[in-house]
N, C-alpha and C. Protein backbone atom coordinates (compact mmCIF):
# COMPACT_ATOMS: atom_id res chain seq x y z
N UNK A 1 101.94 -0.04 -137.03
CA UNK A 1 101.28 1.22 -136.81
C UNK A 1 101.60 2.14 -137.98
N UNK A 2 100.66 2.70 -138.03
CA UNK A 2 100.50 3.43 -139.71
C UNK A 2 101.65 4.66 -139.57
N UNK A 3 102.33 5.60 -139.91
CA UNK A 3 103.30 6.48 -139.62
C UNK A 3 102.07 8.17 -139.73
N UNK A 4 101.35 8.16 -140.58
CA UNK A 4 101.04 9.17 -140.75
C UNK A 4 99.60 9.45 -139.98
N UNK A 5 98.84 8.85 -139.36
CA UNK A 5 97.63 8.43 -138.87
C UNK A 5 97.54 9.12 -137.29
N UNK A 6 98.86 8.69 -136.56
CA UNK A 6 98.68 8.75 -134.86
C UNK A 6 99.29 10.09 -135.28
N UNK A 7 99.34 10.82 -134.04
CA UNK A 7 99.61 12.49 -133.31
C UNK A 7 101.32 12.21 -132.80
N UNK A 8 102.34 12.82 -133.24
CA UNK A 8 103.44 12.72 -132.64
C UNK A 8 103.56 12.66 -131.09
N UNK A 9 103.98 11.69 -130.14
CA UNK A 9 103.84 11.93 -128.93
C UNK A 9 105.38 12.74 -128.13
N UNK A 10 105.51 13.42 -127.62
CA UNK A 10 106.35 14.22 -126.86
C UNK A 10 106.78 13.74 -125.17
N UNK A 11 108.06 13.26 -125.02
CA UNK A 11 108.34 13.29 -123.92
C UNK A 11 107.85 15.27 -122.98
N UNK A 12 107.35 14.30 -122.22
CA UNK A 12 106.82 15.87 -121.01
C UNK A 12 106.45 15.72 -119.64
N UNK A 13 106.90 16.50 -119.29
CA UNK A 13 107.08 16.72 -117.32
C UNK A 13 106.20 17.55 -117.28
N UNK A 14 105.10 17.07 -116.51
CA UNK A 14 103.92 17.55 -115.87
C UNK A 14 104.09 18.11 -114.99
N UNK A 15 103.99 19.81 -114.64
CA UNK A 15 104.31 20.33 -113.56
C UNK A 15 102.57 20.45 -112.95
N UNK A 16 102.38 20.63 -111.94
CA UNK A 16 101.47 20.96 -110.64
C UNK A 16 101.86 21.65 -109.33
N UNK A 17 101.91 22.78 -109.39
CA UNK A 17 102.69 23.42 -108.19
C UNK A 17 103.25 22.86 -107.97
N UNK A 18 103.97 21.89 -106.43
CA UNK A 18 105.03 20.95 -106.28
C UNK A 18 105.55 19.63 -106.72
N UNK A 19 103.93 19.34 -107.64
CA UNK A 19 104.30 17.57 -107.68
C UNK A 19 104.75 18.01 -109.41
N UNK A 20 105.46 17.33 -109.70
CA UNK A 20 106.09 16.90 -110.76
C UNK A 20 105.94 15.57 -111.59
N UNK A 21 105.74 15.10 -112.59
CA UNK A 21 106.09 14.22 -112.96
C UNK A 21 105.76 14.12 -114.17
N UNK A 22 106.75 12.89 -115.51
CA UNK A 22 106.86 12.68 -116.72
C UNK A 22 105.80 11.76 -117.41
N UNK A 23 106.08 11.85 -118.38
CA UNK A 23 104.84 11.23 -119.55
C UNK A 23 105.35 11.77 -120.74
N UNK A 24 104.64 10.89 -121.70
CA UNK A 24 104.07 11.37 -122.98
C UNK A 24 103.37 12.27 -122.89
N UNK A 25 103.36 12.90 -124.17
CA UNK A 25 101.88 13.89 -124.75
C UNK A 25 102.33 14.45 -126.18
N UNK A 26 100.84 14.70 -126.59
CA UNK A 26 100.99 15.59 -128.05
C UNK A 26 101.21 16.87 -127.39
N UNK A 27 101.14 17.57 -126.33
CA UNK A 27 101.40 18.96 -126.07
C UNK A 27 102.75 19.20 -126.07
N UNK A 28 103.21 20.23 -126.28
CA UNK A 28 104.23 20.86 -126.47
C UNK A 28 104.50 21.98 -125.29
N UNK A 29 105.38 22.81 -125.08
CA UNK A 29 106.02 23.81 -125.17
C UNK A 29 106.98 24.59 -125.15
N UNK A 30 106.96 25.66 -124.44
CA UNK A 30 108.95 26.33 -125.52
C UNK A 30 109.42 26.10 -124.17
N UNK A 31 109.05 25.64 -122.66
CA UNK A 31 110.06 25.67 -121.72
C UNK A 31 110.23 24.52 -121.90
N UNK A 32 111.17 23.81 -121.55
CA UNK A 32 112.14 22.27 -121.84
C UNK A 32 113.13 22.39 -120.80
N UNK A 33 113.34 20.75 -120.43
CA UNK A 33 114.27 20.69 -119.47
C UNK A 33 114.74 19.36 -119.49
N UNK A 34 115.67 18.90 -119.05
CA UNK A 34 116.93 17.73 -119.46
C UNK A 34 116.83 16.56 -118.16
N UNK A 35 115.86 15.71 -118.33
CA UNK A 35 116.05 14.50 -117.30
C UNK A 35 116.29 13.34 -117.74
N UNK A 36 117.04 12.74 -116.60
CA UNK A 36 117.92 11.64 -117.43
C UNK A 36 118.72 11.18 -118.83
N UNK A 37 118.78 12.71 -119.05
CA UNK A 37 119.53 12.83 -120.37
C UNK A 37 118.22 13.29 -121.55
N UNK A 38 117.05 13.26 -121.43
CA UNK A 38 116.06 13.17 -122.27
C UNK A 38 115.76 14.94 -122.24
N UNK A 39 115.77 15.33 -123.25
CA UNK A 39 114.06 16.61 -122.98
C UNK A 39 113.48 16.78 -123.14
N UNK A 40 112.65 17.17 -121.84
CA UNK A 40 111.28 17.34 -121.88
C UNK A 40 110.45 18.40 -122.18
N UNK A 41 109.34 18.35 -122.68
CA UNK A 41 109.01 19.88 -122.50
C UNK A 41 108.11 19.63 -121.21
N UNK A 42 107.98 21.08 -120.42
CA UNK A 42 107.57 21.46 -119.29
C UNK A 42 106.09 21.63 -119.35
N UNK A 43 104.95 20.90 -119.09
CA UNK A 43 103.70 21.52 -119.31
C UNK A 43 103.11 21.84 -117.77
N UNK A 44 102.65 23.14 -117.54
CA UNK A 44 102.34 23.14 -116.30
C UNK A 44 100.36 23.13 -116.46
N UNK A 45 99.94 22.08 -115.19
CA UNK A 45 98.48 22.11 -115.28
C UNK A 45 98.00 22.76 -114.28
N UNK A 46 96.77 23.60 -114.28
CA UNK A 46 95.88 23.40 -112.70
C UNK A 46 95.48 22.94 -111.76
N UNK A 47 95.03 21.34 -112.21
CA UNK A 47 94.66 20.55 -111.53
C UNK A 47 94.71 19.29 -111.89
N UNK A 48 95.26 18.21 -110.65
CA UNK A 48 95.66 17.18 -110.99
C UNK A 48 95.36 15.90 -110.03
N UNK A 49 95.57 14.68 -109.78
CA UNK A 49 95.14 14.12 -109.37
C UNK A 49 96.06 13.93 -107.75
N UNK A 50 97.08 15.38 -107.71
CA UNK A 50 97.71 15.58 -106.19
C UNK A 50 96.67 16.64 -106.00
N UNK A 51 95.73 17.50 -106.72
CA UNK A 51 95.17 18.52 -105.97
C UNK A 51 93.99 18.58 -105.90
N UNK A 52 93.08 17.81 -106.77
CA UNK A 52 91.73 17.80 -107.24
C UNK A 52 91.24 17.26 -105.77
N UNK A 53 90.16 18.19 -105.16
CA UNK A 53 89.48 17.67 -104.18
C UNK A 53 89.07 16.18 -104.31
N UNK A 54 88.49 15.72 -105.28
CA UNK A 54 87.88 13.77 -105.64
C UNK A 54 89.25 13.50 -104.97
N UNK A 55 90.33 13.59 -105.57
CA UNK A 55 91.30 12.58 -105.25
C UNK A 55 92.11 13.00 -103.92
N UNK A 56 91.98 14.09 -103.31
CA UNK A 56 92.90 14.16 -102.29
C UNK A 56 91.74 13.89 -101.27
N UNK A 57 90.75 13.92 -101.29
CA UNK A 57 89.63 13.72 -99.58
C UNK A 57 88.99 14.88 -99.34
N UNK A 58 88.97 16.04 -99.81
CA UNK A 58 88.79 16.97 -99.11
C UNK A 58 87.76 17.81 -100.29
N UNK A 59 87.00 17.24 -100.13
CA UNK A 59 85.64 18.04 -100.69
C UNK A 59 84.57 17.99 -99.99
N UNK A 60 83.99 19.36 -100.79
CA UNK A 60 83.10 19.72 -99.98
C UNK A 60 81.78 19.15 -99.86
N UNK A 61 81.10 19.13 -98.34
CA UNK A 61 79.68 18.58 -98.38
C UNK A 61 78.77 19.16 -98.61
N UNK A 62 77.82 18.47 -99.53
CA UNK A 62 77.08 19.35 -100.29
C UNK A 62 75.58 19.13 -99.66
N UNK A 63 74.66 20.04 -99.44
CA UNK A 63 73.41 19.83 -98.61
C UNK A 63 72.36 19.48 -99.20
N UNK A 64 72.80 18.14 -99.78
CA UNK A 64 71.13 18.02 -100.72
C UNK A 64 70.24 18.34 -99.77
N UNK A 65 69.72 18.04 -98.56
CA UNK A 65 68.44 17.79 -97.84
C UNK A 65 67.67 19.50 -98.31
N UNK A 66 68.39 20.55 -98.16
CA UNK A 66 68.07 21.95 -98.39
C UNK A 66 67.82 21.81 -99.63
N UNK A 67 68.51 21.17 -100.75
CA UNK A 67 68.33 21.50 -102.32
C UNK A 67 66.47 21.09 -102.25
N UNK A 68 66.38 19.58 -101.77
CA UNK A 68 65.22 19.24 -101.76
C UNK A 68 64.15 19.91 -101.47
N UNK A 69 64.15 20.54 -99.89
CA UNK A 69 63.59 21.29 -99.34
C UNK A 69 63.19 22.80 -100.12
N UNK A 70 63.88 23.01 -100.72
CA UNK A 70 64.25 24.08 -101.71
C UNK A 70 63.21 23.54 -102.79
N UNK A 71 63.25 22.72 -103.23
CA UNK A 71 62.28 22.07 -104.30
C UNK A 71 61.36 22.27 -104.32
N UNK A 72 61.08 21.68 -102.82
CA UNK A 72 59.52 20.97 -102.75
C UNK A 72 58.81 22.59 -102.03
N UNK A 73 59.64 23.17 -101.71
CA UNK A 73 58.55 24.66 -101.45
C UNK A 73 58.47 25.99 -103.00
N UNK A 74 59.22 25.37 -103.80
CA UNK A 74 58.89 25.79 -104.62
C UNK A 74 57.58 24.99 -105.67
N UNK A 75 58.34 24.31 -106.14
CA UNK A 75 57.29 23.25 -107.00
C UNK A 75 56.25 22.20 -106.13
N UNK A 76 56.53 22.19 -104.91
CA UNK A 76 55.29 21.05 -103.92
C UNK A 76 54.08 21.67 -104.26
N UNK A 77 53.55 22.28 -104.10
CA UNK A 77 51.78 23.14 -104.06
C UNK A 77 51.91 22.42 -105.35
N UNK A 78 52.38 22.55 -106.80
CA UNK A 78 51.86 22.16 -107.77
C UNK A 78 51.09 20.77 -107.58
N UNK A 79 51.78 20.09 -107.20
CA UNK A 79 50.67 18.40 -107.08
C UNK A 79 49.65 18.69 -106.89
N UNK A 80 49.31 19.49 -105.41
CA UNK A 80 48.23 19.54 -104.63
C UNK A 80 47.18 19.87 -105.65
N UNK A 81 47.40 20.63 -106.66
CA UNK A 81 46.04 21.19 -107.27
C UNK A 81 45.25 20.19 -108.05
């Protein structure tokens, strides 16, 4: 592997409100913290695959039948002509 080519990768602890957990990354930042002897830097995200509605079950149902309905009384008469 070439030395100058790839992105330095960074030990880092992925924060998500409660869930936690480590990885690589090119991100950085100035909070850091010491696991298993290593440090990490601290990156905190929004959303993750403990909170993202797709992955936890809990999304919302969405009403195509109305989107349709919605459609076709707008743009339906056009055919007819």
């Amino acid at each position: 592997m070439k030395t100058e080519t790839h992105p330095v990768n960074y030990p880092v602890l992925f924060v998500d409100g409660e869930h936690e957990w480590t990885g690589i990354s090119t991100s950085k930042s100035n909070d850091t913290r010491v696991i298993d002897g290593i440090e990490h830097y601290v990156v905190k995200v929004e959303i993750s695959a403990f909170t993202h509605p797709f992955y936890t079950g809990q999304k919302r149902i969405v009403d195509t039948a109305g989107r349709v309905e919605k459609f076709m009384r707008r743009y339906g008469n056009q055919t007819k002509k």
